[in-house]
N, C-alpha and C. Protein backbone atom coordinates (compact mmCIF):
# COMPACT_ATOMS: atom_id res chain seq x y z
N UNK A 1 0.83 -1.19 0.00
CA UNK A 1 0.00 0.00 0.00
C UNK A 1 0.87 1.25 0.00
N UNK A 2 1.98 1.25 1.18
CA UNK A 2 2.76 2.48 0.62
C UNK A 2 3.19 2.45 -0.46
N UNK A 3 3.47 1.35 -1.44
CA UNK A 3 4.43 1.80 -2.76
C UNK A 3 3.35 2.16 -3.78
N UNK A 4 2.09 1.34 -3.58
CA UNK A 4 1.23 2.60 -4.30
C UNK A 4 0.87 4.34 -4.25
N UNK A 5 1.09 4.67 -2.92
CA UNK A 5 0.86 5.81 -2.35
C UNK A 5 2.08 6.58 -3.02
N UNK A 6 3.53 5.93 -2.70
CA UNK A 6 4.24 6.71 -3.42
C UNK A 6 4.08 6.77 -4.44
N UNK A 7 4.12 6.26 -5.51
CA UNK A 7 3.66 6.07 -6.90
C UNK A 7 2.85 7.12 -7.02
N UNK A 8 1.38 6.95 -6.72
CA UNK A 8 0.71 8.11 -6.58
C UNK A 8 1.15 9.42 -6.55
N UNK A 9 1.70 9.85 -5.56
CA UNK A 9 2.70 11.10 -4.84
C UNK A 9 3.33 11.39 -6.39
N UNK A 10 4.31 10.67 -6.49
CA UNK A 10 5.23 10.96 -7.71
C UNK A 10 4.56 10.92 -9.03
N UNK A 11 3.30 11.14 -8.92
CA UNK A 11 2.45 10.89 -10.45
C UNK A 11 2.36 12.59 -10.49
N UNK A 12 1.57 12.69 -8.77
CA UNK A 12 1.00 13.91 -8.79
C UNK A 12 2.04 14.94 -8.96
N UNK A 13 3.25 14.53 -8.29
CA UNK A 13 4.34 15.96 -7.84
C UNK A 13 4.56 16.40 -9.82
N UNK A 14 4.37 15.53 -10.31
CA UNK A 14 5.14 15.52 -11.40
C UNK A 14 4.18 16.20 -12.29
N UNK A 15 2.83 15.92 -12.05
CA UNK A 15 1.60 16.46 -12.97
C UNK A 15 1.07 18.04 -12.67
N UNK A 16 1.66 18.19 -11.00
CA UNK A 16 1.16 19.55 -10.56
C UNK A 16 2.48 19.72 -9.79
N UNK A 17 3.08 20.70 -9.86
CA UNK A 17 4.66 20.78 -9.21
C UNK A 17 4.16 22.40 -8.54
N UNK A 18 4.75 21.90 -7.36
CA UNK A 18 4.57 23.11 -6.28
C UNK A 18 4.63 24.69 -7.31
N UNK A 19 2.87 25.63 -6.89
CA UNK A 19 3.14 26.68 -7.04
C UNK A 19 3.46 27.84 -6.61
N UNK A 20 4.29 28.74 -6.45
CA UNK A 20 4.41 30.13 -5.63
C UNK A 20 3.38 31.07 -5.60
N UNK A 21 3.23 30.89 -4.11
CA UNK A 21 2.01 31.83 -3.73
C UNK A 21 2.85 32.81 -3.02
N UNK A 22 1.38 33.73 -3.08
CA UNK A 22 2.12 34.92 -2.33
C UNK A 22 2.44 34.91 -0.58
N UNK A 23 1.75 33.47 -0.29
CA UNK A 23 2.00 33.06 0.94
C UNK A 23 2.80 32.09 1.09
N UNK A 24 3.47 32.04 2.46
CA UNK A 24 4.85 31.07 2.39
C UNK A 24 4.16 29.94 2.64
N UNK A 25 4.96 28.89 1.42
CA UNK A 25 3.98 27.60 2.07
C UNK A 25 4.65 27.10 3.28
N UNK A 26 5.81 27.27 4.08
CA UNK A 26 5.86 26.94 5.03
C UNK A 26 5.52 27.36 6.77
N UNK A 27 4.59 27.94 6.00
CA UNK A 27 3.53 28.96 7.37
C UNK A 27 2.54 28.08 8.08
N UNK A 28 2.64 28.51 9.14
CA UNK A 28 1.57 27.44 9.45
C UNK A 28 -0.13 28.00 8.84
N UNK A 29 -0.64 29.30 8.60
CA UNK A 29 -1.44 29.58 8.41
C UNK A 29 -1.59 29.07 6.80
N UNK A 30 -0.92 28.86 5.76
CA UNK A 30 -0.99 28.00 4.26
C UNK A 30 -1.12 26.78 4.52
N UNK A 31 -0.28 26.46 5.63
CA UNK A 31 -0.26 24.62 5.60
C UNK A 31 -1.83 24.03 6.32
N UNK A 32 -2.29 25.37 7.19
CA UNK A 32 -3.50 24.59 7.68
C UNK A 32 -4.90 25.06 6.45
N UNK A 33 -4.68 25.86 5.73
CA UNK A 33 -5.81 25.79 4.60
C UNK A 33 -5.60 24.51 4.01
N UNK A 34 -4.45 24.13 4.06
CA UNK A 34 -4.63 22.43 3.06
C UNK A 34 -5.11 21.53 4.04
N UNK A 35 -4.38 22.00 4.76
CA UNK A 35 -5.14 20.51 6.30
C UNK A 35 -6.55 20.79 6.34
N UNK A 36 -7.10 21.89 6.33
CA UNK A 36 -8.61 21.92 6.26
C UNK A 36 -9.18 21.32 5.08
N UNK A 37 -8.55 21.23 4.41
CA UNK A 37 -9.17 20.61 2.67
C UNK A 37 -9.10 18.80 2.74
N UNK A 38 -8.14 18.75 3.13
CA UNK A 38 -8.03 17.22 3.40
C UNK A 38 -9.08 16.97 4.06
N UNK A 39 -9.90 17.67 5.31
CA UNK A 39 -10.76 17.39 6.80
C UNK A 39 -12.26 17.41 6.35
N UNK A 40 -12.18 18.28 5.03
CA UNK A 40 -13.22 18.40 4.71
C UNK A 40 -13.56 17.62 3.42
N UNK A 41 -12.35 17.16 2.92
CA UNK A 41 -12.75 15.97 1.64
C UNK A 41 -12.45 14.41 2.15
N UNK A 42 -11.95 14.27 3.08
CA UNK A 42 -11.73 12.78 2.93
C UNK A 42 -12.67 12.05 4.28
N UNK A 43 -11.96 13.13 5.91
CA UNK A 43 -12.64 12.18 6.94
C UNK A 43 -14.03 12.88 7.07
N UNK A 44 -13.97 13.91 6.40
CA UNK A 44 -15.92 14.63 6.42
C UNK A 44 -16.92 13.70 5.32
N UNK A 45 -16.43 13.10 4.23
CA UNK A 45 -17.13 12.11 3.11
C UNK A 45 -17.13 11.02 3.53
N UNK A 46 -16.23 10.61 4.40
CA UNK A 46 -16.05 9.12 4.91
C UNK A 46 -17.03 8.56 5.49
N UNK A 47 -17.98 7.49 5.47
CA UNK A 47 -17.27 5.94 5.30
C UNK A 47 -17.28 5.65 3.68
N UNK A 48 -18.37 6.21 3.27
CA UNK A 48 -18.53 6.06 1.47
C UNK A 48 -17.95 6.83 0.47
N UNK A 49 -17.75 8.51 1.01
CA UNK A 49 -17.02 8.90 0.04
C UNK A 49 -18.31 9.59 -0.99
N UNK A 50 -19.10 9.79 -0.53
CA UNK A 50 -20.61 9.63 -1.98
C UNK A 50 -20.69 11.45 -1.97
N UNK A 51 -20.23 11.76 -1.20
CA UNK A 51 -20.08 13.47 -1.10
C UNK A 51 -19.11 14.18 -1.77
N UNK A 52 -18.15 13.23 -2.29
CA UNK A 52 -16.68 13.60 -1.97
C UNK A 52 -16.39 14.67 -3.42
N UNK A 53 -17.09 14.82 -4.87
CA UNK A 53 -16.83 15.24 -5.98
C UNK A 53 -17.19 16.80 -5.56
N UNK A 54 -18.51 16.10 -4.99
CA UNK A 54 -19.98 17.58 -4.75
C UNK A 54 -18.89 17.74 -3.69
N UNK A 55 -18.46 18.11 -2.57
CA UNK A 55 -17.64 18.54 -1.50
C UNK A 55 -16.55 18.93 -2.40
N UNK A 56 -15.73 18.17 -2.42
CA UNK A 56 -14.36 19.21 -3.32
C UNK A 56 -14.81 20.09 -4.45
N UNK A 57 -15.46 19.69 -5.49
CA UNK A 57 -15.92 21.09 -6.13
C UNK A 57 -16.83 22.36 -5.32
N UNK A 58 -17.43 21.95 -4.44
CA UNK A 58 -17.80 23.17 -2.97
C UNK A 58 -16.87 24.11 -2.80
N UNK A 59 -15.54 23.22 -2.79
CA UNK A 59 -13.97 24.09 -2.05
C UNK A 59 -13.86 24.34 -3.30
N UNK A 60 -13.95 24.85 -4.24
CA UNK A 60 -13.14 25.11 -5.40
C UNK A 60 -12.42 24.75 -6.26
N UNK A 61 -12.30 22.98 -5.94
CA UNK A 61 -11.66 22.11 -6.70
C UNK A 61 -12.12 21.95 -8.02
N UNK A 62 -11.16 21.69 -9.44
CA UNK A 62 -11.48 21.34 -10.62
C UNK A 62 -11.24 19.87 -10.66
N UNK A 63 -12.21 18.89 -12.14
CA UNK A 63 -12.02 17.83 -12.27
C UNK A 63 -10.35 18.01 -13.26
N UNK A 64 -10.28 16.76 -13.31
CA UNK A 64 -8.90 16.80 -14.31
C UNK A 64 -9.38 16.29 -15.32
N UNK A 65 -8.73 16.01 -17.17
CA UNK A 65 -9.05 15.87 -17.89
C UNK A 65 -9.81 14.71 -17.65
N UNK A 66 -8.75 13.47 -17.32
CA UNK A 66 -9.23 12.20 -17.34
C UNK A 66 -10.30 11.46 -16.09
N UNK A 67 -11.01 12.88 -15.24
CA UNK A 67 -12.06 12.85 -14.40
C UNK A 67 -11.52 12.09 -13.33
N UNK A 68 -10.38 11.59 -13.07
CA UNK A 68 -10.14 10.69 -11.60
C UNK A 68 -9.69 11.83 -10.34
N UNK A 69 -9.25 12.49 -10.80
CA UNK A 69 -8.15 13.46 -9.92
C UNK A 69 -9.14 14.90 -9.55
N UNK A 70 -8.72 15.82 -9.10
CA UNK A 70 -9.57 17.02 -8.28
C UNK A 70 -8.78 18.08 -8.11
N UNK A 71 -8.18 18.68 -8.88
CA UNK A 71 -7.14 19.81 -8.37
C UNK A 71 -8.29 21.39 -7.85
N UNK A 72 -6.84 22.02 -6.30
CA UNK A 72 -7.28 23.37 -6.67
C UNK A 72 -6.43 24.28 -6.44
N UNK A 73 -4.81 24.11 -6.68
CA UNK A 73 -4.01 25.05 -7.33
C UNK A 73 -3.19 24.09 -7.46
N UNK A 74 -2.09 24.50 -8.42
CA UNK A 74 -1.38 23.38 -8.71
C UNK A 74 -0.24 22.31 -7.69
N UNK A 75 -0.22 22.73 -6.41
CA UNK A 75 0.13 22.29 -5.30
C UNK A 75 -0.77 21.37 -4.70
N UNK A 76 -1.86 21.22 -4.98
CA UNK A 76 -3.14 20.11 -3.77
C UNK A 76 -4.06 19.68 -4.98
N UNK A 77 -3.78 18.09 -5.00
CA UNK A 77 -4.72 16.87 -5.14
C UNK A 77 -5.36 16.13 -4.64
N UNK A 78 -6.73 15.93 -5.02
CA UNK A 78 -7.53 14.91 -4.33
C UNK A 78 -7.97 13.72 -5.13
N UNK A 79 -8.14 12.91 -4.54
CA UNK A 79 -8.87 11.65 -5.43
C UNK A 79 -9.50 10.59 -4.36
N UNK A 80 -10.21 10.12 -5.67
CA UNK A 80 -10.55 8.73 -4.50
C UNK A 80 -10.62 7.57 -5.50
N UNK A 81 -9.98 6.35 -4.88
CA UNK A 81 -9.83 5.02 -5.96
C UNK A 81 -9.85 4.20 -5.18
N UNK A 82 -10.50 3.15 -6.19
CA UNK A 82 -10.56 1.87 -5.67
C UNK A 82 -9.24 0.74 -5.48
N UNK A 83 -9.39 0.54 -4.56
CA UNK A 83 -7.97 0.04 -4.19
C UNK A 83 -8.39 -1.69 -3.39
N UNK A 84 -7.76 -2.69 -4.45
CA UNK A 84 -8.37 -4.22 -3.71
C UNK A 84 -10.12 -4.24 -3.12
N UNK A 85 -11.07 -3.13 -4.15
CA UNK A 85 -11.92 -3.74 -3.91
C UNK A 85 -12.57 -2.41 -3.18
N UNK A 86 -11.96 -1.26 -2.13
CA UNK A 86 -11.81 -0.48 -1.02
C UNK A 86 -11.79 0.88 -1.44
N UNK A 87 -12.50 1.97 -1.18
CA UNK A 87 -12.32 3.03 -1.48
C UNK A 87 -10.99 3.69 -0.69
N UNK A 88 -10.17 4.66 -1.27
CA UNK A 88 -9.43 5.46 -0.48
C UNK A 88 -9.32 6.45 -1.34
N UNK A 89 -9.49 7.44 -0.11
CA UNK A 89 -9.53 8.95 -0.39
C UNK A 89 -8.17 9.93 -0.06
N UNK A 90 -7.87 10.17 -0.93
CA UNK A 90 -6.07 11.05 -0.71
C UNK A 90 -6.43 12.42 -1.19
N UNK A 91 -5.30 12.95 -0.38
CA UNK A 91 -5.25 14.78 -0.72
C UNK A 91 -3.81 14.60 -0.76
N UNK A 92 -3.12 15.51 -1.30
CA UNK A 92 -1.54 15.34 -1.82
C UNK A 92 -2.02 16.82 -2.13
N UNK A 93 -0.43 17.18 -1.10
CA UNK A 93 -0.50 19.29 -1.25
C UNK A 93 1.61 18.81 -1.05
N UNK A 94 1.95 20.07 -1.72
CA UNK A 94 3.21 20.51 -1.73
C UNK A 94 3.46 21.17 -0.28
N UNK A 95 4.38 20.65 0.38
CA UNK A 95 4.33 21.91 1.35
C UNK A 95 6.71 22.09 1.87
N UNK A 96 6.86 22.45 2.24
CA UNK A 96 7.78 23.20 2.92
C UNK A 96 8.34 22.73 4.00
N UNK A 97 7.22 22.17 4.83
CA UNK A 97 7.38 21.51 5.87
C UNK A 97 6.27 20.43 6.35
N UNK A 98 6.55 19.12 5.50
CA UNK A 98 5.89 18.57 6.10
C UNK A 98 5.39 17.60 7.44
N UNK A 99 6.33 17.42 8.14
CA UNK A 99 6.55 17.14 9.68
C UNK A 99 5.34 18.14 10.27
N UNK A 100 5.08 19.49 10.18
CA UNK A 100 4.53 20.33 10.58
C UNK A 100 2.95 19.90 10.22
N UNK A 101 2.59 19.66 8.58
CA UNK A 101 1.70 19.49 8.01
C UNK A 101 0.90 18.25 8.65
N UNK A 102 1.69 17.25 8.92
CA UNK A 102 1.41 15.77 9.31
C UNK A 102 0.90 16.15 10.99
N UNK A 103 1.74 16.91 11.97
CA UNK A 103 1.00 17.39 13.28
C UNK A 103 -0.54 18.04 13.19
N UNK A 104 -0.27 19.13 12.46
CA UNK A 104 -1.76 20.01 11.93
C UNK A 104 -2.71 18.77 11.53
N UNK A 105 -2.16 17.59 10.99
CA UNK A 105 -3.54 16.72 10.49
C UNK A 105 -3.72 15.82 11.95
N UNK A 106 -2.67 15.63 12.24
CA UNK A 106 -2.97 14.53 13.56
C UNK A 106 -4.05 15.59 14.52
N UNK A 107 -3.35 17.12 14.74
CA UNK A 107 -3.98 17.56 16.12
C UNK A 107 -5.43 17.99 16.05
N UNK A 108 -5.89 17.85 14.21
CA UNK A 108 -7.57 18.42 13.53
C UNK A 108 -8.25 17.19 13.90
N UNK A 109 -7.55 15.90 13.43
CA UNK A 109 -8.35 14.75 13.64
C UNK A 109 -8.62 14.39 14.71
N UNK A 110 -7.55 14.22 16.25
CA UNK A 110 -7.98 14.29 17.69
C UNK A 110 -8.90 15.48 17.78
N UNK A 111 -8.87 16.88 17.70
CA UNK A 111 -9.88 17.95 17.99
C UNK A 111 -11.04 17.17 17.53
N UNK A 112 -11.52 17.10 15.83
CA UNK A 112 -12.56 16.76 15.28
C UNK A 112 -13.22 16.03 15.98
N UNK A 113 -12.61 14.69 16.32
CA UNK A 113 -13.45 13.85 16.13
C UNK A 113 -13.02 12.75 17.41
N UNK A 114 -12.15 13.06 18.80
CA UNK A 114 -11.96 13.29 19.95
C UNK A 114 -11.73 11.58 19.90
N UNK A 115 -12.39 10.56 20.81
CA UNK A 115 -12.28 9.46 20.93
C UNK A 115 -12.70 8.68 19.82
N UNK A 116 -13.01 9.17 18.80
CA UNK A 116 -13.43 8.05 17.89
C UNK A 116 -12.44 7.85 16.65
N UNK A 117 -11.40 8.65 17.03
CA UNK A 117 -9.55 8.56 16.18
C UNK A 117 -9.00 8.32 16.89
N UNK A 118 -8.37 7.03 17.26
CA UNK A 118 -7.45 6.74 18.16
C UNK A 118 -6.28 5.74 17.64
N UNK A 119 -5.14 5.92 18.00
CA UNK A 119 -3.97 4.88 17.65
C UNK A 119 -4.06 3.44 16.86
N UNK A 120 -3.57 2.90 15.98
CA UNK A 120 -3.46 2.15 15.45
C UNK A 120 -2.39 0.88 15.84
N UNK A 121 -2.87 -0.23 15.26
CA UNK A 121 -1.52 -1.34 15.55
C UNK A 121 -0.81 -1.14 14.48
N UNK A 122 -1.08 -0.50 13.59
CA UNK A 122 -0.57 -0.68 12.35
C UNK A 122 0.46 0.65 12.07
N UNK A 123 1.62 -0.03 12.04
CA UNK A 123 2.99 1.13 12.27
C UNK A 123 3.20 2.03 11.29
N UNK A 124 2.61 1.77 9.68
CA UNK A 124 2.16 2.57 8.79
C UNK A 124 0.95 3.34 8.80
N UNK A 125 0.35 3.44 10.18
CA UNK A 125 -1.07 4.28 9.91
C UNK A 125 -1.09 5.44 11.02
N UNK A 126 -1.93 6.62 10.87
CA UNK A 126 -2.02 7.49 12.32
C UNK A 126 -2.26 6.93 13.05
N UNK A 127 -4.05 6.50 12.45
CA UNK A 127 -4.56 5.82 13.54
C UNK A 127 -5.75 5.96 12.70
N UNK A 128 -6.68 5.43 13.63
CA UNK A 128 -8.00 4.95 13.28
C UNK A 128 -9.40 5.39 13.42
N UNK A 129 -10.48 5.95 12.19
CA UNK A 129 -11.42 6.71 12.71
C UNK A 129 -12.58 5.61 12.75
N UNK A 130 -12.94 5.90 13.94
CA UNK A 130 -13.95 4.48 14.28
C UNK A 130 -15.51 5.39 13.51
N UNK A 131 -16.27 4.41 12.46
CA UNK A 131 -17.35 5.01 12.20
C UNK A 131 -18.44 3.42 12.35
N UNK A 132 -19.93 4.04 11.88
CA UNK A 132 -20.89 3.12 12.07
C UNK A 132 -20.37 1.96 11.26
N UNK A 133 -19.50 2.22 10.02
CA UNK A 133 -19.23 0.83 9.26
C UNK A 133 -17.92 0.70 9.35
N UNK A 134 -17.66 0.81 10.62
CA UNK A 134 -15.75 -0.54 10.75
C UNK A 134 -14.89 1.07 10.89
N UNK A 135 -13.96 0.62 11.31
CA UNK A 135 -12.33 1.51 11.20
C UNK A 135 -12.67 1.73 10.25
N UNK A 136 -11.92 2.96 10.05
CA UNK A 136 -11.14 3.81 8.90
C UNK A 136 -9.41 3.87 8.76
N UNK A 137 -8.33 3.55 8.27
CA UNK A 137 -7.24 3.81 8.72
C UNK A 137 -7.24 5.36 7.95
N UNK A 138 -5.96 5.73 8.80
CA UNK A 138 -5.64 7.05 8.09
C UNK A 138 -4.05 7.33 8.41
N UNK A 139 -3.75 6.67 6.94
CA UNK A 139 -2.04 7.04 6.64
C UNK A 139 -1.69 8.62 6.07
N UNK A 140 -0.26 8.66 6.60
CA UNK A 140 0.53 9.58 5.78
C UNK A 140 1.81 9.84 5.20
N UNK A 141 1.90 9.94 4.05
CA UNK A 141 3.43 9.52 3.54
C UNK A 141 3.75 10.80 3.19
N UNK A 142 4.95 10.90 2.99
CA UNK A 142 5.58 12.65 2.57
C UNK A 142 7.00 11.59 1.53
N UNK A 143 6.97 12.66 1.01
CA UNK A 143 8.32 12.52 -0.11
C UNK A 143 9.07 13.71 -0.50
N UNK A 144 10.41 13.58 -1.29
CA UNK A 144 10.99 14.95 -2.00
C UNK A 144 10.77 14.53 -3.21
N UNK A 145 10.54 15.15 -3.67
CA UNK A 145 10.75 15.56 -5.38
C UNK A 145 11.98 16.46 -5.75
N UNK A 146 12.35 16.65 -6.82
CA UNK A 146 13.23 17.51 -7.27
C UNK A 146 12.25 18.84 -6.99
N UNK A 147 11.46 19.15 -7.19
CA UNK A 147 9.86 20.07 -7.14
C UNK A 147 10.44 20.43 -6.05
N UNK A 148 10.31 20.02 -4.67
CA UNK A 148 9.69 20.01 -3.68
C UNK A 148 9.31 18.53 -2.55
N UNK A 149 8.87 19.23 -1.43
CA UNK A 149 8.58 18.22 -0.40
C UNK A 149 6.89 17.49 -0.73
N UNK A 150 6.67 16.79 -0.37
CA UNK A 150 4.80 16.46 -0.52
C UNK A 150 4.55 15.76 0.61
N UNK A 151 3.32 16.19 1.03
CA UNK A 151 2.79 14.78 2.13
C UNK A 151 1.47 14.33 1.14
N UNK A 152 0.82 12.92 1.32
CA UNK A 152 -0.59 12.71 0.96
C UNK A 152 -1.07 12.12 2.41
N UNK A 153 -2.36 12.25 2.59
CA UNK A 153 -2.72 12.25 4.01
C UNK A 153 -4.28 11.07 2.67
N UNK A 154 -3.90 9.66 3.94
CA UNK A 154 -5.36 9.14 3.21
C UNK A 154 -6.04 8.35 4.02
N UNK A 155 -7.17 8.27 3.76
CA UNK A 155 -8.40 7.76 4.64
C UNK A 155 -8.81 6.29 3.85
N UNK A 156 -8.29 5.20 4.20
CA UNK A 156 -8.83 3.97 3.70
C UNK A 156 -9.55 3.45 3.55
N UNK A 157 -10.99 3.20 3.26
CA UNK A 157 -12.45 3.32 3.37
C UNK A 157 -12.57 1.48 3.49
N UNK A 158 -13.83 1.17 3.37
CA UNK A 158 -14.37 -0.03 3.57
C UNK A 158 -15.43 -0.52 2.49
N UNK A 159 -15.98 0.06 1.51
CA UNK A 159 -16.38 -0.24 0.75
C UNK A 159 -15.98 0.57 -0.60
N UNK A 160 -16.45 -0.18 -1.99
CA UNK A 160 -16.30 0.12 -3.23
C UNK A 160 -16.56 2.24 -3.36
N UNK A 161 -15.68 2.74 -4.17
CA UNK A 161 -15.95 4.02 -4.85
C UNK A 161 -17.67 4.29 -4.93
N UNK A 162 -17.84 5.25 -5.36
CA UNK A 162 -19.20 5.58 -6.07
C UNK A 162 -18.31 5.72 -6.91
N UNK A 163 -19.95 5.25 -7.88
CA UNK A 163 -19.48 5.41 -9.57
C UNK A 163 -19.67 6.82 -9.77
């Protein structure tokens, strides 16, 4: 599962390569507009995901040509794919600092959603958002690019995509 994720990562860094804003992306006030985008497309759609197009185009997200992907500047991707059967929902943003980015998601998901995200056995995952249909895991991988740094922050779902 991580070497898909990277894969992924390195599809995206490569398709949308970090853009210069007039804000530093290594601020915490830039890095938490993306952490809010992730909060609001992946563990806010979760367990199905059936919100997730109508929700990111809400935030301002565009489809991509080939309709799988969700951009909304050329730094932050979303998607959701079927994976062995399993929906998972990823956001992939460029950032500066992602150690920082990965805290901001851990300390939204304890705030959010308090005892029902809690630790995982699983040494590749945050941890786990308990909903009416089963765990959720929720990984995060970061990489360099020649670009730039990336994290993707993803929510592992339990049943098939919507079509």
């Amino acid at each position: 599962m991580r070497l898909l994720l990277a894969i992924a990562l390195t599809g995206m860094a490569f398709w949308a390569g970090p853009a210069r804003s007039a804000q530093d992306p290594a601020s915490p006030a830039w890095i938490g507009i993306r952490v809010n985008l992730f909060m609001s497309l992946c563990p806010a759609t979760a367990p199905s995901f059936g919100r997730f197009t109508a929700t990111a185009h809400g935030n301002g997200f565009r489809t991509d040509s080939n309709g799988r992907q969700v951009y909304k500047a050329t730094e932050i991707v979303a998607s959701i794919r079927n994976v062995d059967g399993q929906c998972d929902c990823l956001v992939s943003f460029g950032t500066d600092k992602p150690k920082l980015a990965a805290n901001m998601i851990l300390q939204r998901l304890l705030s959010k959603y308090g005892s029902r995200f809690q630790p995982d056995k699983d040494p590749d995952s945050l941890g786990v958002l308990k909903t009416a249909d089963g765990d959720l895991s929720i990984q995060l991988v970061t990489m360099r690019e020649a670009k730039g740094q990336w994290i993707g922050a993803v929510v592992h779902g339990k049943q098939r995509c919507p079509a």
